[in-house]
PDB file of N, CA and C in Angstrom:
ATOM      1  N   UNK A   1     118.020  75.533 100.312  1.00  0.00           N
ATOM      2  CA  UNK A   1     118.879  76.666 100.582  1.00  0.00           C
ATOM      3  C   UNK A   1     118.520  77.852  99.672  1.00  0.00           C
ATOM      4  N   UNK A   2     118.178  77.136  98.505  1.00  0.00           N
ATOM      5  CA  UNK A   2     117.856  78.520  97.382  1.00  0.00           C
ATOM      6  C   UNK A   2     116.731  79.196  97.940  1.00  0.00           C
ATOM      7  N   UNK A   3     115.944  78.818  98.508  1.00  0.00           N
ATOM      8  CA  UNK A   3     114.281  79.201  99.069  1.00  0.00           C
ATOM      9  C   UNK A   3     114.423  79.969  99.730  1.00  0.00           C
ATOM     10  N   UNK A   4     115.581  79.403 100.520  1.00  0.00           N
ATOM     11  CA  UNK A   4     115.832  80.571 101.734  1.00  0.00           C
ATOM     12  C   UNK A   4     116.512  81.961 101.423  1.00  0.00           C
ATOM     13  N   UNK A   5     117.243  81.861 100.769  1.00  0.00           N
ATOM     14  CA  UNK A   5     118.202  82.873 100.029  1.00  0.00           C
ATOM     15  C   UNK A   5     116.934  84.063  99.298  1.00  0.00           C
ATOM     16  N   UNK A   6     115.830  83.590  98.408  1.00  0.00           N
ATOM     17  CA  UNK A   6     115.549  84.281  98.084  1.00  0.00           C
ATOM     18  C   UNK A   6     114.290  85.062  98.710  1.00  0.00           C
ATOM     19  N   UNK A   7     114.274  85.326 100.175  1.00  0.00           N
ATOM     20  CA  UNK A   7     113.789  85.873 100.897  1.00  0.00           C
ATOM     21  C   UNK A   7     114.639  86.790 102.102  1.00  0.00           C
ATOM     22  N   UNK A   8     116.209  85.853 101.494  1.00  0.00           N
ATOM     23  CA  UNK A   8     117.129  86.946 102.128  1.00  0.00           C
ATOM     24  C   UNK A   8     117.513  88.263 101.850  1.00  0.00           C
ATOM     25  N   UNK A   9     117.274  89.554 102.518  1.00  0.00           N
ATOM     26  CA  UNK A   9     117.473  90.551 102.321  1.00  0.00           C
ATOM     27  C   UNK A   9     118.770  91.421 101.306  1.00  0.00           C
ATOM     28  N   UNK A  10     119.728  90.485 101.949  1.00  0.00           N
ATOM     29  CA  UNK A  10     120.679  90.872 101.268  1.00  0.00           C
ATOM     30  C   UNK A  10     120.252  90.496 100.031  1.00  0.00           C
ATOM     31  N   UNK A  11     120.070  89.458  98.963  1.00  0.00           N
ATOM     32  CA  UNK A  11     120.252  88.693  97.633  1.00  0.00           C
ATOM     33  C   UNK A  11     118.610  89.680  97.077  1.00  0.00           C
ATOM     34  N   UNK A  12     117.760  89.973  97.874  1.00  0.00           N
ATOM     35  CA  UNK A  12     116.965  90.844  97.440  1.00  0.00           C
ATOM     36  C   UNK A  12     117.346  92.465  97.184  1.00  0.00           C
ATOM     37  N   UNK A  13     117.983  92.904  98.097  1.00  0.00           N
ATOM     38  CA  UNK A  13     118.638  94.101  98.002  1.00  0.00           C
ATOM     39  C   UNK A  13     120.010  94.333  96.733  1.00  0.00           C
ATOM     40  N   UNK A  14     120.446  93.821  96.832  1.00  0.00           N
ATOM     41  CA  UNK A  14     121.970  93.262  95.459  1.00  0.00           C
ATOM     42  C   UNK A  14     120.895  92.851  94.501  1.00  0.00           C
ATOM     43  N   UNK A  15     120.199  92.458  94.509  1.00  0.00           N
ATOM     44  CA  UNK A  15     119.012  91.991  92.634  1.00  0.00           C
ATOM     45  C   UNK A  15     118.641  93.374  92.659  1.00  0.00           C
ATOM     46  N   UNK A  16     118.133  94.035  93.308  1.00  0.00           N
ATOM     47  CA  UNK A  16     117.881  95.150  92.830  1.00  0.00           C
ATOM     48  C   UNK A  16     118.013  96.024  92.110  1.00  0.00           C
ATOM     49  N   UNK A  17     119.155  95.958  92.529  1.00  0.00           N
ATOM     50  CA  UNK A  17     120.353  96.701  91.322  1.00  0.00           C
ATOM     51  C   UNK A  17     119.395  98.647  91.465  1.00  0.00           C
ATOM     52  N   UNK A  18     119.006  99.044  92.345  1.00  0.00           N
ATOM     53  CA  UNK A  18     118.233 100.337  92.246  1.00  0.00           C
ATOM     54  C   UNK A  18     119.376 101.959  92.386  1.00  0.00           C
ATOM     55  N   UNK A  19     119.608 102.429  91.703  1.00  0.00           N
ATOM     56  CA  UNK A  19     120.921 103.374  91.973  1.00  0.00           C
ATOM     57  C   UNK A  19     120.738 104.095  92.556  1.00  0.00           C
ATOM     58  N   UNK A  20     121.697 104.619  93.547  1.00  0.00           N
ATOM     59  CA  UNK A  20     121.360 105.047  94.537  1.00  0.00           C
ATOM     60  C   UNK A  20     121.376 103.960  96.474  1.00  0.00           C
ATOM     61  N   UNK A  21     120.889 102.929  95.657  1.00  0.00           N
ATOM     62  CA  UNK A  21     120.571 102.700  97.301  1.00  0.00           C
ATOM     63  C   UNK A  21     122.111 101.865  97.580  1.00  0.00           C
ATOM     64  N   UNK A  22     121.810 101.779  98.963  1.00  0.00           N
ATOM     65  CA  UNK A  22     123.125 101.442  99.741  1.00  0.00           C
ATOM     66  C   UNK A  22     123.721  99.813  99.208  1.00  0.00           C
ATOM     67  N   UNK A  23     124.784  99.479  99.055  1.00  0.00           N
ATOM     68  CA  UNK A  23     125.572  98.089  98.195  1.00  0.00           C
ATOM     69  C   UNK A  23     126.142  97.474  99.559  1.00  0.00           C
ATOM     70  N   UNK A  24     126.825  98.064 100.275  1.00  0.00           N
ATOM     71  CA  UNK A  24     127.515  97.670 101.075  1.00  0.00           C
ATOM     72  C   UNK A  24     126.917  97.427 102.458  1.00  0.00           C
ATOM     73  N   UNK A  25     126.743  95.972 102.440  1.00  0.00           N
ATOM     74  CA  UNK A  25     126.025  95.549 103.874  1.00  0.00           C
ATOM     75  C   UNK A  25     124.342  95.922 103.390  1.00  0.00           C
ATOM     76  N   UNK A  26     124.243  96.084 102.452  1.00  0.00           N
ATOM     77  CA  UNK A  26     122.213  96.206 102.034  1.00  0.00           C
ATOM     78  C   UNK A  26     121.768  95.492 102.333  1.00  0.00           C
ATOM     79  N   UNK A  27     122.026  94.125 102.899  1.00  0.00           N
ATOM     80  CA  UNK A  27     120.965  93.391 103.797  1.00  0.00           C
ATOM     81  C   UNK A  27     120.877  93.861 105.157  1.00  0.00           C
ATOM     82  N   UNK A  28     122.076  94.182 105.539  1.00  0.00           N
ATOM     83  CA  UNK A  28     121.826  94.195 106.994  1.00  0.00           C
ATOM     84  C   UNK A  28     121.210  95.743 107.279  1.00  0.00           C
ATOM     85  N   UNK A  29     121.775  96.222 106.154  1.00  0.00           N
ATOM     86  CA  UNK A  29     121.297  97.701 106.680  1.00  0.00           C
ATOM     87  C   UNK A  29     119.429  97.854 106.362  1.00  0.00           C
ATOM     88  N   UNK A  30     119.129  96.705 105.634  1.00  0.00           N
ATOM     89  CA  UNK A  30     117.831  96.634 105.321  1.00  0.00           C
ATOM     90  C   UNK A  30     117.222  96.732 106.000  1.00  0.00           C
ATOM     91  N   UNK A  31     117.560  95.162 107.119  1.00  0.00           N
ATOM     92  CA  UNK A  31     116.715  94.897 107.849  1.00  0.00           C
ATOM     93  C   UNK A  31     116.478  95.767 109.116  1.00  0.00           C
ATOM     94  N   UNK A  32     117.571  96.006 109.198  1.00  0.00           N
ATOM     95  CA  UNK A  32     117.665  96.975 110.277  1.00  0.00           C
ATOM     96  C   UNK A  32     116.916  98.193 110.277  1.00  0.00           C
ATOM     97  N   UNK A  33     116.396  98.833 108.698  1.00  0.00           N
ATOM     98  CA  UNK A  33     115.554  99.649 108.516  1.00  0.00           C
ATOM     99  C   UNK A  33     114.490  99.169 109.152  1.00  0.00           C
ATOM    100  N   UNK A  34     114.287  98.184 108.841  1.00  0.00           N
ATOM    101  CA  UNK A  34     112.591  97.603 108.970  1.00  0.00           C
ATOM    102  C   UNK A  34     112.899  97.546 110.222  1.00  0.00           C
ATOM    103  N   UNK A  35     113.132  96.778 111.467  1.00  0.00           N
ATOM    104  CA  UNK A  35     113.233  96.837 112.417  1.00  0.00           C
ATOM    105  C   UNK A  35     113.069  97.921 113.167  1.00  0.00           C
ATOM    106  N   UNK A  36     113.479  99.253 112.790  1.00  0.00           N
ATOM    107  CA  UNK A  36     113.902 100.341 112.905  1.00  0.00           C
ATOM    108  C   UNK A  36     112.050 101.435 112.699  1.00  0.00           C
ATOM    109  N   UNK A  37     111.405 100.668 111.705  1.00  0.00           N
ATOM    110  CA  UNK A  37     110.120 100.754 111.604  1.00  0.00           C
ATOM    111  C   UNK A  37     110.273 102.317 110.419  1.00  0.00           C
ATOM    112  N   UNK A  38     111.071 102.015 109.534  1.00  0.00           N
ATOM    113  CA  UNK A  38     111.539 102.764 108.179  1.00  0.00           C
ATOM    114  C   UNK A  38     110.332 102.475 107.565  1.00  0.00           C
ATOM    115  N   UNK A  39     109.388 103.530 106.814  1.00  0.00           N
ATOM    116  CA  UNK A  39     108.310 103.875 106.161  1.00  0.00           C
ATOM    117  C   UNK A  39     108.237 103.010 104.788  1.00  0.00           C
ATOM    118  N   UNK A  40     109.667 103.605 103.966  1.00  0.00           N
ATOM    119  CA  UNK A  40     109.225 103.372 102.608  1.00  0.00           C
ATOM    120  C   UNK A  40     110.730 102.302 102.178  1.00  0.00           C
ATOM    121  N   UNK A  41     110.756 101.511 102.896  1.00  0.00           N
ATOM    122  CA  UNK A  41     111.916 100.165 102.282  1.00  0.00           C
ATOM    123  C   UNK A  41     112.309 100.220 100.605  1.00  0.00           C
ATOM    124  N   UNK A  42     111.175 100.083 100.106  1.00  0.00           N
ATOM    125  CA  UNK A  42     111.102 100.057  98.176  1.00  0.00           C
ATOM    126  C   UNK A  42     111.531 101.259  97.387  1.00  0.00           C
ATOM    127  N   UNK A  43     111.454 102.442  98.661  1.00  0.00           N
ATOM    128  CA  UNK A  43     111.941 103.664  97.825  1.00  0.00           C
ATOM    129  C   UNK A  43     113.931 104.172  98.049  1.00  0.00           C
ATOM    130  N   UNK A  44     114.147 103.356  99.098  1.00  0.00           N
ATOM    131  CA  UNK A  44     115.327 103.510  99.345  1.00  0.00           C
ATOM    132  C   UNK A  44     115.985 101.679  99.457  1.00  0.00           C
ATOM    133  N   UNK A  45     116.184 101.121  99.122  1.00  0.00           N
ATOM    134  CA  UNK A  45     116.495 100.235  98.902  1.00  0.00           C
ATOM    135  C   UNK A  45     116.250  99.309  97.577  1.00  0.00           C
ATOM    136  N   UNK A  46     114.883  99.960  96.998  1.00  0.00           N
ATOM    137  CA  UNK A  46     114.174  98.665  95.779  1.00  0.00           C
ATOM    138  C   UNK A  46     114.092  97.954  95.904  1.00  0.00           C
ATOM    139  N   UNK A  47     113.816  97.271  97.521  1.00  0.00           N
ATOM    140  CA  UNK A  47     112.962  95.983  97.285  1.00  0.00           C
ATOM    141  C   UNK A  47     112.431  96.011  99.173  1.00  0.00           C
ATOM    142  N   UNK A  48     110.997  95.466  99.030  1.00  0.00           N
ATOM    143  CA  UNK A  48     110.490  95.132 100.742  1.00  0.00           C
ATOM    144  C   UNK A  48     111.448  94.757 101.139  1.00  0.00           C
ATOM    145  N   UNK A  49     111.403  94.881 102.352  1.00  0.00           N
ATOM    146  CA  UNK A  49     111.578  94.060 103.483  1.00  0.00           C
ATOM    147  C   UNK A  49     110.987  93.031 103.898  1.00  0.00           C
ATOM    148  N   UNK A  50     112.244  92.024 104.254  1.00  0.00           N
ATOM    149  CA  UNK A  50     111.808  90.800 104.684  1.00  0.00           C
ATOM    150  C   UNK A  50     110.520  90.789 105.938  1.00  0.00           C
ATOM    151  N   UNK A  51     109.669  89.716 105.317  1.00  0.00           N
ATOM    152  CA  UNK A  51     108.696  89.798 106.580  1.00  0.00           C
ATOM    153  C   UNK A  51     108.889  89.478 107.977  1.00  0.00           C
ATOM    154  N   UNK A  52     110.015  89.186 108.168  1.00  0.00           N
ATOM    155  CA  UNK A  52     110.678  88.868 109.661  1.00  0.00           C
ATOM    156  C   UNK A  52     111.748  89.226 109.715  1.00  0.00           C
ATOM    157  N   UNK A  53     112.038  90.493 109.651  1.00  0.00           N
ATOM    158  CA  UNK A  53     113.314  91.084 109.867  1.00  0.00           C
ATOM    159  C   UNK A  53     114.242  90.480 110.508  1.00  0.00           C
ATOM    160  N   UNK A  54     113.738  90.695 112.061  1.00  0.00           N
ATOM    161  CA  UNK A  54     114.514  90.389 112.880  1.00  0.00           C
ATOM    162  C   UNK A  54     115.411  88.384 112.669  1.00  0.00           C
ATOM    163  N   UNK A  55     114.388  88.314 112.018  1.00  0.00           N
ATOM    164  CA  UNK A  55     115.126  86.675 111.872  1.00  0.00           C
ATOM    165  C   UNK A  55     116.093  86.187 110.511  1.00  0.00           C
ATOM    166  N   UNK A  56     115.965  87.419 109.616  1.00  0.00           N
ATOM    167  CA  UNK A  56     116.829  87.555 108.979  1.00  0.00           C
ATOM    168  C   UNK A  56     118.108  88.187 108.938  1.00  0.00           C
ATOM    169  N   UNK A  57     118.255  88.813 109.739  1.00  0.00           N
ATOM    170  CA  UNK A  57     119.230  89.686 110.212  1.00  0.00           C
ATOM    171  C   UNK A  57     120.380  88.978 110.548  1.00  0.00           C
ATOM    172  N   UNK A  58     120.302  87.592 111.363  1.00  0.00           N
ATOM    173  CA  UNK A  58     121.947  86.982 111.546  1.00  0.00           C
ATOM    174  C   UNK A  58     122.796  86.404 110.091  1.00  0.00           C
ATOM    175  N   UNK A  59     121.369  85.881 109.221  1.00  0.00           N
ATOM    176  CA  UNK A  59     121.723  85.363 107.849  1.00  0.00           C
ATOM    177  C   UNK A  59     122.221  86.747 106.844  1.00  0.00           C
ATOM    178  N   UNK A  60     121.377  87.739 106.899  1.00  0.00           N
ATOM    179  CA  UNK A  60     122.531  89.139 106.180  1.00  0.00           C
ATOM    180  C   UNK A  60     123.463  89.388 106.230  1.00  0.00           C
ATOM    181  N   UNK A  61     123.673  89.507 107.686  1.00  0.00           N
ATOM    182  CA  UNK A  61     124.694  89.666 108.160  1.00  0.00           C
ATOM    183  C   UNK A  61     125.972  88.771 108.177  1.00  0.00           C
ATOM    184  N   UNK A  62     125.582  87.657 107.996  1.00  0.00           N
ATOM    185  CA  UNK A  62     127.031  86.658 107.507  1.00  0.00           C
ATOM    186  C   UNK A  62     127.207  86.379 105.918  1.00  0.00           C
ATOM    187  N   UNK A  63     126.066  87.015 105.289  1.00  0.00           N
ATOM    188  CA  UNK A  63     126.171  87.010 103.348  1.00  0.00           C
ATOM    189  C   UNK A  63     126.458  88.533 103.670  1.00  0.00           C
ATOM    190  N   UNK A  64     126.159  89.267 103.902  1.00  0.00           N
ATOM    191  CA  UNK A  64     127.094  90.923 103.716  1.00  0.00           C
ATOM    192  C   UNK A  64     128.345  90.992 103.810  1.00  0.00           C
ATOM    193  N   UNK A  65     128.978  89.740 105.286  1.00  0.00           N
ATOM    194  CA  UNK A  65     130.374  89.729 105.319  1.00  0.00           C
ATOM    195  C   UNK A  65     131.248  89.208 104.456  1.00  0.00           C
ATOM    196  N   UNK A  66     130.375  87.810 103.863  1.00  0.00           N
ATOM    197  CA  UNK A  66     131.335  87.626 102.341  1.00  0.00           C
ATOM    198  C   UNK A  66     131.217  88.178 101.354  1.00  0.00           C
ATOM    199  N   UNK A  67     130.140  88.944 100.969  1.00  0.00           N
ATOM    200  CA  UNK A  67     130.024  89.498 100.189  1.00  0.00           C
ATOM    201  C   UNK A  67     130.598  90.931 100.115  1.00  0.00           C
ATOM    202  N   UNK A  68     131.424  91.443 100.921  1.00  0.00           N
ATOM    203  CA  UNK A  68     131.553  92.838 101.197  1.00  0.00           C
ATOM    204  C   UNK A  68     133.044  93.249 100.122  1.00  0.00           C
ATOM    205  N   UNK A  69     133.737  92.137  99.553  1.00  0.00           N
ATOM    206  CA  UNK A  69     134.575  92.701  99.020  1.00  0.00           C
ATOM    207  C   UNK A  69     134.186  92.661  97.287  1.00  0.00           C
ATOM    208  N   UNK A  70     132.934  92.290  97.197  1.00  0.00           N
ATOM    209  CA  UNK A  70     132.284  92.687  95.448  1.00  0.00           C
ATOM    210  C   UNK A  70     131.285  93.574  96.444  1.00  0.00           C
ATOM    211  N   UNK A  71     130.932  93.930  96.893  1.00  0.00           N
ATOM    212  CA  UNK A  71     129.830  95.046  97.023  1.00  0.00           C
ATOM    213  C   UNK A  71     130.953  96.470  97.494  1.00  0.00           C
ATOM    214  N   UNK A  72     132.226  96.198  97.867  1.00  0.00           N
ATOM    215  CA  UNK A  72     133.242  97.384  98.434  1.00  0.00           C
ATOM    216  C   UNK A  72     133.977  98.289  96.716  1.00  0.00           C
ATOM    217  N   UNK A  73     133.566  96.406  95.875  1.00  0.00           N
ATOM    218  CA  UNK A  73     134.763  96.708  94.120  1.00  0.00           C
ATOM    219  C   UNK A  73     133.481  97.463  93.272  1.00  0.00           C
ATOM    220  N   UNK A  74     132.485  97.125  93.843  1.00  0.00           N
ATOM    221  CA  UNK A  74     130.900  97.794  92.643  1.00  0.00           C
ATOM    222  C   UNK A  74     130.954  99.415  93.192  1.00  0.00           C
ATOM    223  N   UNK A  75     131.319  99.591  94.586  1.00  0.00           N
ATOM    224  CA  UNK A  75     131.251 100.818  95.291  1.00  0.00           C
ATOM    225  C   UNK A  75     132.386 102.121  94.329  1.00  0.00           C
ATOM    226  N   UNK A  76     133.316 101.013  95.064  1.00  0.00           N
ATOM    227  CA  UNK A  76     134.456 101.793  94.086  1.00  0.00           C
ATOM    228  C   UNK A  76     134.441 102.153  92.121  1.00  0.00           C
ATOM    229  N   UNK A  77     133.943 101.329  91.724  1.00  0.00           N
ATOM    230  CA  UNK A  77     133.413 101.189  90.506  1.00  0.00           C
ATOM    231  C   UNK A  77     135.130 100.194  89.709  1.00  0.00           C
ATOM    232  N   UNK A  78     135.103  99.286  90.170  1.00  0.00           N
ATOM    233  CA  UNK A  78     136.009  98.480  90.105  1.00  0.00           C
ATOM    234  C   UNK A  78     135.006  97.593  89.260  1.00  0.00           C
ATOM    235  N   UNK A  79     135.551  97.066  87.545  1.00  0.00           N
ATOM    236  CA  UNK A  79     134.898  96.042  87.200  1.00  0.00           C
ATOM    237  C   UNK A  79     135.343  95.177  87.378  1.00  0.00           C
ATOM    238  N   UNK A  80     134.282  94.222  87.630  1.00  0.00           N
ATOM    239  CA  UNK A  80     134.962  92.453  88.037  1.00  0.00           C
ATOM    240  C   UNK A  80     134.118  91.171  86.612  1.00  0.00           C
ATOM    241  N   UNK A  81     135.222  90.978  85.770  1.00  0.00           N
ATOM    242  CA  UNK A  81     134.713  89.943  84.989  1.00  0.00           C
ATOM    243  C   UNK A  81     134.962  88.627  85.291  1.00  0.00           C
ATOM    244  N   UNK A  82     134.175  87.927  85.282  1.00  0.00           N
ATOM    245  CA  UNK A  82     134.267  86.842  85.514  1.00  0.00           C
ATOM    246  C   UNK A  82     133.934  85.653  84.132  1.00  0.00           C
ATOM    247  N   UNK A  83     134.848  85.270  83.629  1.00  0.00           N
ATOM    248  CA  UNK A  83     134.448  84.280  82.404  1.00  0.00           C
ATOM    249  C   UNK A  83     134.406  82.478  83.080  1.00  0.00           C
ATOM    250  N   UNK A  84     133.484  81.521  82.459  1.00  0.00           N
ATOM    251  CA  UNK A  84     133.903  80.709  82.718  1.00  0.00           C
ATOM    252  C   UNK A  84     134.307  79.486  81.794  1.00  0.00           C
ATOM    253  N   UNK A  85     134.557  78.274  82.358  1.00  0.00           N
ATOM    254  CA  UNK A  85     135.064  77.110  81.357  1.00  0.00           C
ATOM    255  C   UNK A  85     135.888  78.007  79.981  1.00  0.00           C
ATOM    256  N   UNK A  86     136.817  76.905  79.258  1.00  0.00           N
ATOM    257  CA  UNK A  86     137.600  76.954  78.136  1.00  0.00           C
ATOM    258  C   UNK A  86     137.120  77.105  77.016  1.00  0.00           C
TER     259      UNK A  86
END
């Protein structure tokens, strides 16, 4: 599962961490660049595009949807700490 993940657009786009580029839904809106046949992916996003867009696109798209309420709190500039164990 991890293998797969890290060729997923979204978890590539969110590592990025590049300011400026889009947080919310950045996988899907990724791929959709590429699909879309978008020039420069790395300059507006910070990171390629997946080499099979199109087959990544249903998997973004269901990690964008859980992920949309920490990518909606980073937007807003809402900090979220998270500590763990006692």
């Amino acid at each position: 599962m991890l293998m797969l993940l890290s060729g997923c657009a979204s978890v590539g786009a969110l590592n990025a961490n590049k300011p400026g580029a889009p947080l919310v839904y950045a996988g899907t809106r990724l791929d959709w660049y590429a699909l879309q046949g978008g020039c420069c992916p790395a300059e507006r996003f910070g990171v390629e595009a997946p080499t099979y867009p199109a087959l990544d696109l249903p998997a973004s798209l269901l990690l964008d949807t859980v992920l949309f309420p920490l990518a909606l709190a980073k937007v807003l500039g809402v900090g979220l700490i998270v500590r763990g164990g006692s």
